[in-house]
Protein backbone atom coordinates (compact mmCIF):
# COMPACT_ATOMS: atom_id res chain seq x y z
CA UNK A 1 -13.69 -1.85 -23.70
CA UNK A 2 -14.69 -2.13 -19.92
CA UNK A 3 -17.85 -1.61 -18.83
CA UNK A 4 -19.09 0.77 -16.04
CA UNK A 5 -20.78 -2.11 -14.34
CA UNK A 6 -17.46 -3.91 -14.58
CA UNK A 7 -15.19 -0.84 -13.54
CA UNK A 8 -17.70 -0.63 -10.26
CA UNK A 9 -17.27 -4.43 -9.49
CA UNK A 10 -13.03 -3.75 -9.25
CA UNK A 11 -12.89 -0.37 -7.52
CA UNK A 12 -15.63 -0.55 -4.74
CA UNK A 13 -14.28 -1.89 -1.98
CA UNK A 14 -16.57 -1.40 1.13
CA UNK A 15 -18.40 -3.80 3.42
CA UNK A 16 -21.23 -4.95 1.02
CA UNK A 17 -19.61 -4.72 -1.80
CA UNK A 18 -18.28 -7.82 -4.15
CA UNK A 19 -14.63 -6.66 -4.01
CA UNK A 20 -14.60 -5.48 -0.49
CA UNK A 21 -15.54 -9.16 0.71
CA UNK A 22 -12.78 -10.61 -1.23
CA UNK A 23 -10.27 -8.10 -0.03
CA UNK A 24 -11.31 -8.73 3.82
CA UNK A 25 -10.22 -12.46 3.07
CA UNK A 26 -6.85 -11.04 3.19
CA UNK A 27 -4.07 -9.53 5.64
CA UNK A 28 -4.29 -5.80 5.23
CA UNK A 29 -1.90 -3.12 6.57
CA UNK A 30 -3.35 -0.81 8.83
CA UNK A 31 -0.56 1.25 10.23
CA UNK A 32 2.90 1.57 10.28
CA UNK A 33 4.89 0.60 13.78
CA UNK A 34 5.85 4.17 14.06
CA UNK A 35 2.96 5.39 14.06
CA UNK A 36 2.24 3.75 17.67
CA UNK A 37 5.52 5.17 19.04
CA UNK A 38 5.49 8.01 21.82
CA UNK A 39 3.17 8.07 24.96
CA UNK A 40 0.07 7.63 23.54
CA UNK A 41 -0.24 4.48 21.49
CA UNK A 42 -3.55 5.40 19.46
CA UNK A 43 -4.60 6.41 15.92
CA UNK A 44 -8.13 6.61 13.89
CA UNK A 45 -8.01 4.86 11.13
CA UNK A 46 -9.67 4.03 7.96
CA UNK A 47 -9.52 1.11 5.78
CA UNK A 48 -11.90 -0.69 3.14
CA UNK A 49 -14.39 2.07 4.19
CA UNK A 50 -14.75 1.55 7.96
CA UNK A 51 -13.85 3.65 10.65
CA UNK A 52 -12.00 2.30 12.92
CA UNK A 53 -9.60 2.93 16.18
CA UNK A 54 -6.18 1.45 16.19
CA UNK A 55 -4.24 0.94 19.85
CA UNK A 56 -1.64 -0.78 21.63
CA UNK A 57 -2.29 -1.67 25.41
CA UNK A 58 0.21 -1.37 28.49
CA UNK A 59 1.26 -5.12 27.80
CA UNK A 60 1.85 -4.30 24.20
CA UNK A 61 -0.99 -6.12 22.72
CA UNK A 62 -2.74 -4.26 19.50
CA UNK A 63 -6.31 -3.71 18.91
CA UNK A 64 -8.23 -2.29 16.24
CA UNK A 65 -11.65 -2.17 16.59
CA UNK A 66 -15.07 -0.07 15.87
CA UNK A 67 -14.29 3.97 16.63
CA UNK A 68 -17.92 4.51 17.62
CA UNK A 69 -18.57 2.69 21.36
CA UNK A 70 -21.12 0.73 21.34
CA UNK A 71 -23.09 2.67 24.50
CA UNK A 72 -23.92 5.57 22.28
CA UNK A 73 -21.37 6.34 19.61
CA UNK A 74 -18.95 8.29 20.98
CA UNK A 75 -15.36 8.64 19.26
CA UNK A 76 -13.20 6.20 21.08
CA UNK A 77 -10.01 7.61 19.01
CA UNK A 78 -10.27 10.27 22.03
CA UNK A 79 -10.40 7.16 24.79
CA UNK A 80 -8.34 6.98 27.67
CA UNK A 81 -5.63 4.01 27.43
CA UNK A 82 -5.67 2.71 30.90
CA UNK A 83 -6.70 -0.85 33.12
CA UNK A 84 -6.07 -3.42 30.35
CA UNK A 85 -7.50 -1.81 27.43
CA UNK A 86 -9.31 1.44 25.67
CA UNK A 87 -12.03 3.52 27.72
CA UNK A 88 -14.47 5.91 26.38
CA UNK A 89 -14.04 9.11 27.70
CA UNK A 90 -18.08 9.99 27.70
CA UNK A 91 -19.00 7.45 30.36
CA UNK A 92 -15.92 5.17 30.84
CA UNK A 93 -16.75 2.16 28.95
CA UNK A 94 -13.77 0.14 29.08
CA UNK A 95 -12.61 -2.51 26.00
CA UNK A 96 -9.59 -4.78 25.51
CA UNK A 97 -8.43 -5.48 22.65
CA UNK A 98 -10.19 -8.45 21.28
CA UNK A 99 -13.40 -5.58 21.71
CA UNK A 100 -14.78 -7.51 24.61
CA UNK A 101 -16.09 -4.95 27.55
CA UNK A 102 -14.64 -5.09 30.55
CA UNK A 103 -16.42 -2.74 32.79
CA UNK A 104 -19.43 -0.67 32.35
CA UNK A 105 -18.65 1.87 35.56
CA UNK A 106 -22.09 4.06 35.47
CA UNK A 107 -23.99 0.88 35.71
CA UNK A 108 -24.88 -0.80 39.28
CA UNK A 109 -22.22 -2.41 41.01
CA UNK A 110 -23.59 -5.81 40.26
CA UNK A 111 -25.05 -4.77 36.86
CA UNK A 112 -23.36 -8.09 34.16
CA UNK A 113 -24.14 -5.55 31.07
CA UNK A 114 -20.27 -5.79 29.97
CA UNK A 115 -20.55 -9.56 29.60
CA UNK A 116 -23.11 -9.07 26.40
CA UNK A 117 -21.29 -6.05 25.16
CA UNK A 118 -18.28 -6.78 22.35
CA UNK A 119 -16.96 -3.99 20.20
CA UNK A 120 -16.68 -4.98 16.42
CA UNK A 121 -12.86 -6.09 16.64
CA UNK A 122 -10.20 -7.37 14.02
CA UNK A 123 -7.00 -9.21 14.99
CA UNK A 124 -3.78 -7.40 14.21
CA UNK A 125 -0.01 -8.61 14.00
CA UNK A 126 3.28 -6.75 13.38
CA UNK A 127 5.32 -7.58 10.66
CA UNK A 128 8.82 -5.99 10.12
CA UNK A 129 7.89 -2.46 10.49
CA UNK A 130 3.60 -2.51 9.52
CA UNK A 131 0.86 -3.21 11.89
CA UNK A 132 -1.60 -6.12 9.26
CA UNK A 133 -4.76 -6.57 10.04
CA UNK A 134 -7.61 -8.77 9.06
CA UNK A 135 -10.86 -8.08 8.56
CA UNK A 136 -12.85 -11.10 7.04
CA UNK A 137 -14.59 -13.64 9.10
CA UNK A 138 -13.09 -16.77 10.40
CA UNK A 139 -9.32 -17.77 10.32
CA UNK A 140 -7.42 -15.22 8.58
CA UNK A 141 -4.67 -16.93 6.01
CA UNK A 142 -0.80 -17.62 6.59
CA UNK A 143 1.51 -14.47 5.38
CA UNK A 144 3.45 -15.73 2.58
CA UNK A 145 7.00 -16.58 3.25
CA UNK A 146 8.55 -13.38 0.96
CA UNK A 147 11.76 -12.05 1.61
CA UNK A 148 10.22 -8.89 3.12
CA UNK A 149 8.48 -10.91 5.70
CA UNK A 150 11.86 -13.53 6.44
CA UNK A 151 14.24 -11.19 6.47
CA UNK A 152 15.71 -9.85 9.80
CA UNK A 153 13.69 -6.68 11.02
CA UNK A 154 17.62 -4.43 10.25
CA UNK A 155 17.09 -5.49 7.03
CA UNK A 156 14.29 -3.78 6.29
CA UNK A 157 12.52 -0.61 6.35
CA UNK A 158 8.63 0.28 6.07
CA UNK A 159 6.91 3.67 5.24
CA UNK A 160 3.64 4.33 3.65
CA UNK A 161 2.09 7.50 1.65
CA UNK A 162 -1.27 8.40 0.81
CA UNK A 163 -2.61 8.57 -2.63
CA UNK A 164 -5.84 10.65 -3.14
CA UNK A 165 -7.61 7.84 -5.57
CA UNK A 166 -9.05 4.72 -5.86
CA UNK A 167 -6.58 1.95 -5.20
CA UNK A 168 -6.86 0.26 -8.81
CA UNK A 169 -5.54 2.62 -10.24
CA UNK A 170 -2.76 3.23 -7.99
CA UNK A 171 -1.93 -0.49 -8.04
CA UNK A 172 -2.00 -0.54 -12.01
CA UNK A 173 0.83 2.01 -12.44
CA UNK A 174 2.87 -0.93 -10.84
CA UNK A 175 2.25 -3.24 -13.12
CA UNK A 176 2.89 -1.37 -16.03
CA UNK A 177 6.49 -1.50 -17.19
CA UNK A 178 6.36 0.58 -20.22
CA UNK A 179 5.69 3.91 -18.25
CA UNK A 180 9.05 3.99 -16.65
CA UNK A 181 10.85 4.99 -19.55
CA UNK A 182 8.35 7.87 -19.86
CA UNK A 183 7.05 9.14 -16.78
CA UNK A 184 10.28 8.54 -15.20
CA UNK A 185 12.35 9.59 -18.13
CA UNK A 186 15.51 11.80 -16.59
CA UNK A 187 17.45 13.40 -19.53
CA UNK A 188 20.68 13.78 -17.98
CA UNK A 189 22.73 10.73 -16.03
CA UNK A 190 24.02 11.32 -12.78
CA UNK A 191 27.01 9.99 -10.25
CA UNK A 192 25.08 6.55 -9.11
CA UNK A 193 27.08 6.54 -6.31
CA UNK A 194 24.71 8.56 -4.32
CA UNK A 195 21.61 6.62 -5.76
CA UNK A 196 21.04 4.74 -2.02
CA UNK A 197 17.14 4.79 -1.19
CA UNK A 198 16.52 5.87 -4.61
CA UNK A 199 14.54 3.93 -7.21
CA UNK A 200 16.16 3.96 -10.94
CA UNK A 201 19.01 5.84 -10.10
CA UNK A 202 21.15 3.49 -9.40
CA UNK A 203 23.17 1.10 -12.04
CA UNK A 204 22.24 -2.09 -14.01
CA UNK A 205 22.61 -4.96 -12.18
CA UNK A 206 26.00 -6.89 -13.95
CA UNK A 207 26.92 -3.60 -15.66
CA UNK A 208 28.25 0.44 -15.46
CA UNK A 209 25.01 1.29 -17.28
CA UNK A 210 22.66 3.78 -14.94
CA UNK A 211 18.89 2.70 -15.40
CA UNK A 212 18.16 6.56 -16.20
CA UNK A 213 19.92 5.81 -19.60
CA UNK A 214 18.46 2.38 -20.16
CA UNK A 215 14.76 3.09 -19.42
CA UNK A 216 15.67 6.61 -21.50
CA UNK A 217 16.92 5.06 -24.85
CA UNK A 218 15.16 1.76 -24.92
CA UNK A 219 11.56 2.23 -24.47
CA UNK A 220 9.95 -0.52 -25.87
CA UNK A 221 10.39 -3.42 -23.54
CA UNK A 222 9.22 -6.97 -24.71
CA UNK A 223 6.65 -7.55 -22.01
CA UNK A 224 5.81 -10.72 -21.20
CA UNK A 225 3.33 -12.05 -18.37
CA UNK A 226 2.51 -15.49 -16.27
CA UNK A 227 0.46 -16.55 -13.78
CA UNK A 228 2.30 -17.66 -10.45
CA UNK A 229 0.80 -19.27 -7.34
CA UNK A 230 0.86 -15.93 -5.84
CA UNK A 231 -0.20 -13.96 -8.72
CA UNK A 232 1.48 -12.78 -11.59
CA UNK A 233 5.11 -12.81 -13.02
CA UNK A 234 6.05 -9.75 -15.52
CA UNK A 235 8.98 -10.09 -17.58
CA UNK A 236 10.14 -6.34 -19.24
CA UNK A 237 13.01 -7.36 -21.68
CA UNK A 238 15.16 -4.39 -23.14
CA UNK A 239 17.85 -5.28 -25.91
CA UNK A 240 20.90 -3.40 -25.00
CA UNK A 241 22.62 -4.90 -28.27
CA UNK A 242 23.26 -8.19 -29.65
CA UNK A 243 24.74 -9.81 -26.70
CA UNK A 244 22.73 -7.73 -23.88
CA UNK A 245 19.69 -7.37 -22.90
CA UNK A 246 17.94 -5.80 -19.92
CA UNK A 247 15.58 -8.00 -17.47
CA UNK A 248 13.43 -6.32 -15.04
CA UNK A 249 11.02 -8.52 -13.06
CA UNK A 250 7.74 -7.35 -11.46
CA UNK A 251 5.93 -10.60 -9.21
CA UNK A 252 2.47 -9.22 -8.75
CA UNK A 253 1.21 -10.63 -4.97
CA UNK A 254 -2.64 -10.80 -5.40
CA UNK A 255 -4.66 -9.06 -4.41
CA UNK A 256 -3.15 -5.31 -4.42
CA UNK A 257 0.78 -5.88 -4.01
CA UNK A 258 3.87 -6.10 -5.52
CA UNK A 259 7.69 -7.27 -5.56
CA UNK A 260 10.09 -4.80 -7.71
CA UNK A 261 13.23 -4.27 -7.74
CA UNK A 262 15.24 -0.91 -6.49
CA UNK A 263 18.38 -1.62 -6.98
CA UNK A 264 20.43 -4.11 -6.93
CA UNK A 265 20.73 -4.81 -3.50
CA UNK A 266 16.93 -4.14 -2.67
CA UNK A 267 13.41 -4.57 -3.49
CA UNK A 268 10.67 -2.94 -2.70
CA UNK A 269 7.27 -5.01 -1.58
CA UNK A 270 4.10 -2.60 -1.60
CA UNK A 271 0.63 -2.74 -1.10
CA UNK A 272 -2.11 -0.45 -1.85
CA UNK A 273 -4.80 -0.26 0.37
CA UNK A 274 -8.14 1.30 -0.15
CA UNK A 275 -9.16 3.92 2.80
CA UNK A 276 -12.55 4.08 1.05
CA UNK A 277 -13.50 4.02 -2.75
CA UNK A 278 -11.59 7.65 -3.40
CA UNK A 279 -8.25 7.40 -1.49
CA UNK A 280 -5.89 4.59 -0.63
CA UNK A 281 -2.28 4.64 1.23
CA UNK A 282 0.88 2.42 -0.55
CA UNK A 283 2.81 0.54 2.09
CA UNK A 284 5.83 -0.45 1.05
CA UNK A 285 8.71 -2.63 3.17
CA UNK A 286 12.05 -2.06 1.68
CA UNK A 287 14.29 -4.87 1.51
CA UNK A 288 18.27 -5.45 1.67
CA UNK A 289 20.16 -8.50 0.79
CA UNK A 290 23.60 -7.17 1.74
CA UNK A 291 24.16 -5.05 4.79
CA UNK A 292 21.75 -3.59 7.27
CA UNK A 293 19.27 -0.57 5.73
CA UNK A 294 19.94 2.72 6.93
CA UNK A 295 16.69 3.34 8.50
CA UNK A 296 17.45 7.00 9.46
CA UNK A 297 18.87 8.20 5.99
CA UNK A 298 15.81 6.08 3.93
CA UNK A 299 12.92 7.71 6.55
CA UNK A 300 14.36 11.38 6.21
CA UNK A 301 14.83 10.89 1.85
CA UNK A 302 11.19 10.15 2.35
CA UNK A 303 10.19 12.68 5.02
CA UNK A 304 11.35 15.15 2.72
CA UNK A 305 8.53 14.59 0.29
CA UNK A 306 5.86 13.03 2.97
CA UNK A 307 4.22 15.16 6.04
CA UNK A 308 2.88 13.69 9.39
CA UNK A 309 1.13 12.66 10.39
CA UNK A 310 -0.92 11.87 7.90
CA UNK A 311 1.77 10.65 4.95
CA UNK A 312 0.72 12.79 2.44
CA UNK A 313 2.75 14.87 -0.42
CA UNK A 314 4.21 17.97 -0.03
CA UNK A 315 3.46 18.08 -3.76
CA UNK A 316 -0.02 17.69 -5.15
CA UNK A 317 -2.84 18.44 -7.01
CA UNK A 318 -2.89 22.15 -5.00
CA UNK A 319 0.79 23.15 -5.99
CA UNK A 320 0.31 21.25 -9.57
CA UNK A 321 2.95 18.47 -8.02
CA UNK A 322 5.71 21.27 -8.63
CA UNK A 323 5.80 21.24 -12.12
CA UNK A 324 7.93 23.37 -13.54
CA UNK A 325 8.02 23.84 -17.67
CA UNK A 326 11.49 24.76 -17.68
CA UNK A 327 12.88 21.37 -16.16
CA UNK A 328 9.90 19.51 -18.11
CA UNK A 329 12.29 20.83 -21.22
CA UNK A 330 15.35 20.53 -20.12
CA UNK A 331 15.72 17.64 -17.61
CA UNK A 332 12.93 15.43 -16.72
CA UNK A 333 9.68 14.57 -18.56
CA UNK A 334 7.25 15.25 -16.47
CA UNK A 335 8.73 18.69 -15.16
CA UNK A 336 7.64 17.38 -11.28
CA UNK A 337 11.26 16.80 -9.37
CA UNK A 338 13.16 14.16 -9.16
CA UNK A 339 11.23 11.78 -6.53
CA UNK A 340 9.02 9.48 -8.94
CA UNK A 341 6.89 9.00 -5.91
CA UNK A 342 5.32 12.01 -7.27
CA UNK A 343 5.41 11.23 -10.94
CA UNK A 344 3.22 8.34 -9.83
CA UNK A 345 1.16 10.50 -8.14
CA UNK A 346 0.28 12.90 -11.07
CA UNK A 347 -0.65 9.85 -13.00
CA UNK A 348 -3.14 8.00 -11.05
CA UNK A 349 -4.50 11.21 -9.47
CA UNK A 350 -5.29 13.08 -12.81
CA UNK A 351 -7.18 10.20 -13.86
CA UNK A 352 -9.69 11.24 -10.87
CA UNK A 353 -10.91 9.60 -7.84
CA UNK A 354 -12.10 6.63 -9.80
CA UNK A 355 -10.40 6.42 -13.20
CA UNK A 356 -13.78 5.67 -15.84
CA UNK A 357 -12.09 2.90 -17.69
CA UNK A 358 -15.21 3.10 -20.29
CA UNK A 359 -13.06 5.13 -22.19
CA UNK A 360 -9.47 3.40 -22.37
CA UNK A 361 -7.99 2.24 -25.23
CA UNK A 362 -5.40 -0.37 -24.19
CA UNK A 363 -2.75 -1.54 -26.62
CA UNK A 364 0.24 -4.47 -26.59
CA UNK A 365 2.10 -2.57 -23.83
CA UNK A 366 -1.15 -3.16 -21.16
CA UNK A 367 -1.12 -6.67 -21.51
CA UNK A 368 -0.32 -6.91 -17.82
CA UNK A 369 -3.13 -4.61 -16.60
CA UNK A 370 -5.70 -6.80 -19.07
CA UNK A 371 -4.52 -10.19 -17.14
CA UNK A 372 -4.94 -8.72 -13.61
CA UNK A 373 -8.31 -7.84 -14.49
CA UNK A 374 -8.96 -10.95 -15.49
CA UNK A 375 -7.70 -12.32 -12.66
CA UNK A 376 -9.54 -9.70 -10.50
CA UNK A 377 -12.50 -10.33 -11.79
CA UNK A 378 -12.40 -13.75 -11.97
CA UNK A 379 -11.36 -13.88 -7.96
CA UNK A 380 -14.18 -11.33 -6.91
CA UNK A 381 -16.86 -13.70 -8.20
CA UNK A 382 -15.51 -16.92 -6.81
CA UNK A 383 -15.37 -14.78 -3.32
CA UNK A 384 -19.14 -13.83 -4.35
CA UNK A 385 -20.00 -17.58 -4.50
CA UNK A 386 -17.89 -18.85 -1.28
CA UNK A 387 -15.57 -20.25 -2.76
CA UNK A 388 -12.01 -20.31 -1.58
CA UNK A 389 -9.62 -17.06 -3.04
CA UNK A 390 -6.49 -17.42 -4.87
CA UNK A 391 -4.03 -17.64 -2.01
């Protein structure tokens, strides 16, 4: 049993708190690409509790920095993009994007007031489709060498959607194999030829089995869990029969990702990253190791579900995430659709913002949610006493 102190030392992620420092000794993804496309490169944004102001300038270089300027606290997510950099519209306070200010234009002409003046500012890098940025102090780390981050940008595809919960939770339901042969139960098999872009519709990798009927009819997977150099290594073993059985591996990349796969051509690498202690957004980059994605046809599956600008569900806690009793009888088990994206949803949102793990009761099939903890917690205090993170 966990307790409250504990469950507050995992899910509070801001500024001054224990968790929040070790997550700001990581790259974190702020934005997607897209979402800097069109005439305007600008968006607010919020991450690990701060408000912030994400922007490309005319030479393409990205900034995120403070939204409030640093004159009087005006909201520089309604600046002017223009002469190098982002100006405040309220008295024309110009910034570049390292948050150093660059003119001062109510002040006298020979006034040096911009020289002392820097914006709170955070480095930021593309990477195959997501705009990562760091927000600890000194030299942020290396990006691992995954596929997702190798592989040519037309092999891959990014998109993001927001979860309305804390990000522990939403990263958990990863890292739990057993619930896919529940919450994702379908009770009828379908043609798997038109299973492209969609996760467990597709077949078994080395067979003519559809994963609808394995994770249907063998739900109890052998679950077995390592530590890795990059975090943790889950093992879900399903005996077909005596000669076959079914291997599904999850690599869990510490802090808040993961590597799974979607079918077998593709993975999907996701992150979930807290916007503050109640909501968090999953990025995910989708990964081919045959031919080139089809961006268009894996954006609009997804668009279907997700609204901009924003990413959120179409289907949520306000419509009760479309359930319908009639297909919860007849063909799925959760009676939500067919897009698991919002079976996932239901889960970690009807736990509430901040699931109270003072009440769990965990059994055999958790053992991977008990060793991240672990490994959480342990990581959280090393951060606490300097020491370097697991990397």
């Amino acid at each position: 049993m966990m307790s409250q102190e504990q469950n507050d030392l995992m899910t509070r992620t801001g500024p001054k708190d224990p968790c929040g420092k070790l997550m700001r000794m990581y790259w974190q993804p702020a934005a997607l690409v897209d979402e800097l496309q069109g005439p305007r490169p600008l968006k607010p944004v919020k991450m690990l509790g701060e408000d912030l102001v994400l922007f490309r300038d005319e030479q393409g270089r990205y900034g995120l920095m403070e939204r409030h300027c640093a004159h009087r606290g005006a909201d520089l997510a309604f600046g002017r993009l223009e002469n190098g950099g982002l100006r405040c519209s309220f008295h024309g306070w110009l910034y570049d994007t390292s948050g150093q200010c660059l003119e001062t234009p109510a002040e006298p002409k020979q006034s040096q007031l911009c020289n002392n003046i820097r914006q709170r500012a955070y480095p930021v890098v593309e990477k195959n489709g997501i705009l990562w940025a760091y927000l600890g102090e000194g030299e942020p780390p290396a990006f691992p060498e995954i596929d997702c981050f190798v592989a040519p940008d037309t092999h891959t595809f990014a998109f993001k959607g927001h979860i309305n919960c804390n990000w522990l939770q939403a990263l958990e339901v990863g890292i739990d194999p057993s619930h896919a042969s529940f919450l994702h139960r379908f009770f009828e098999d379908e043609d798997t030829s038109g299973a492209y872009g969609r996760q467990f519709r597709g077949e078994s990798a080395g067979s003519d089995m559809p994963m609808t009927k394995i994770l249907r009819e063998y739900d109890r997977p052998i679950i077995n869990v390592e530590q890795t150099e990059y975090g943790l290594r889950l093992i879900a073993l399903r005996e077909i029969d005596e000669e076959r059985t079914h291997v599904r591996v999850t690599n869990q990349l510490f802090p808040h990702g993961f590597v799974i796969p979607m079918s077998t051509e593709m993975t999907i690498s996701q992150w979930h990253v807290p916007v503050d202690d109640e909501n968090c957004y999953w990025y995910a980059i989708f990964t081919s190791y045959s031919a080139p994605v089809d961006k268009d046809k894996m954006r609009n599956q997804r668009l279907e579900l997700y609204e901009l600008p924003d990413y959120r569900s179409r289907k949520n806690k306000s419509n009760a995430y479309g359930f319908d009793p009639n297909e919860q009888a007849t063909a799925t088990y959760t009676g939500m659709g067919s897009d698991i994206n919002v079976h996932d949803q239901w889960a970690v949102e009807s736990m509430g913002p901040i699931q109270d793990r003072t009440r769990e009761h965990l059994g055999q099939a958790d053992k991977a949610i008990v060793q991240y903890r672990r490994l959480l917690r342990q990581e959280i205090e090393n951060a606490a006493s300097g020491a370097k993170p697991f990397m």
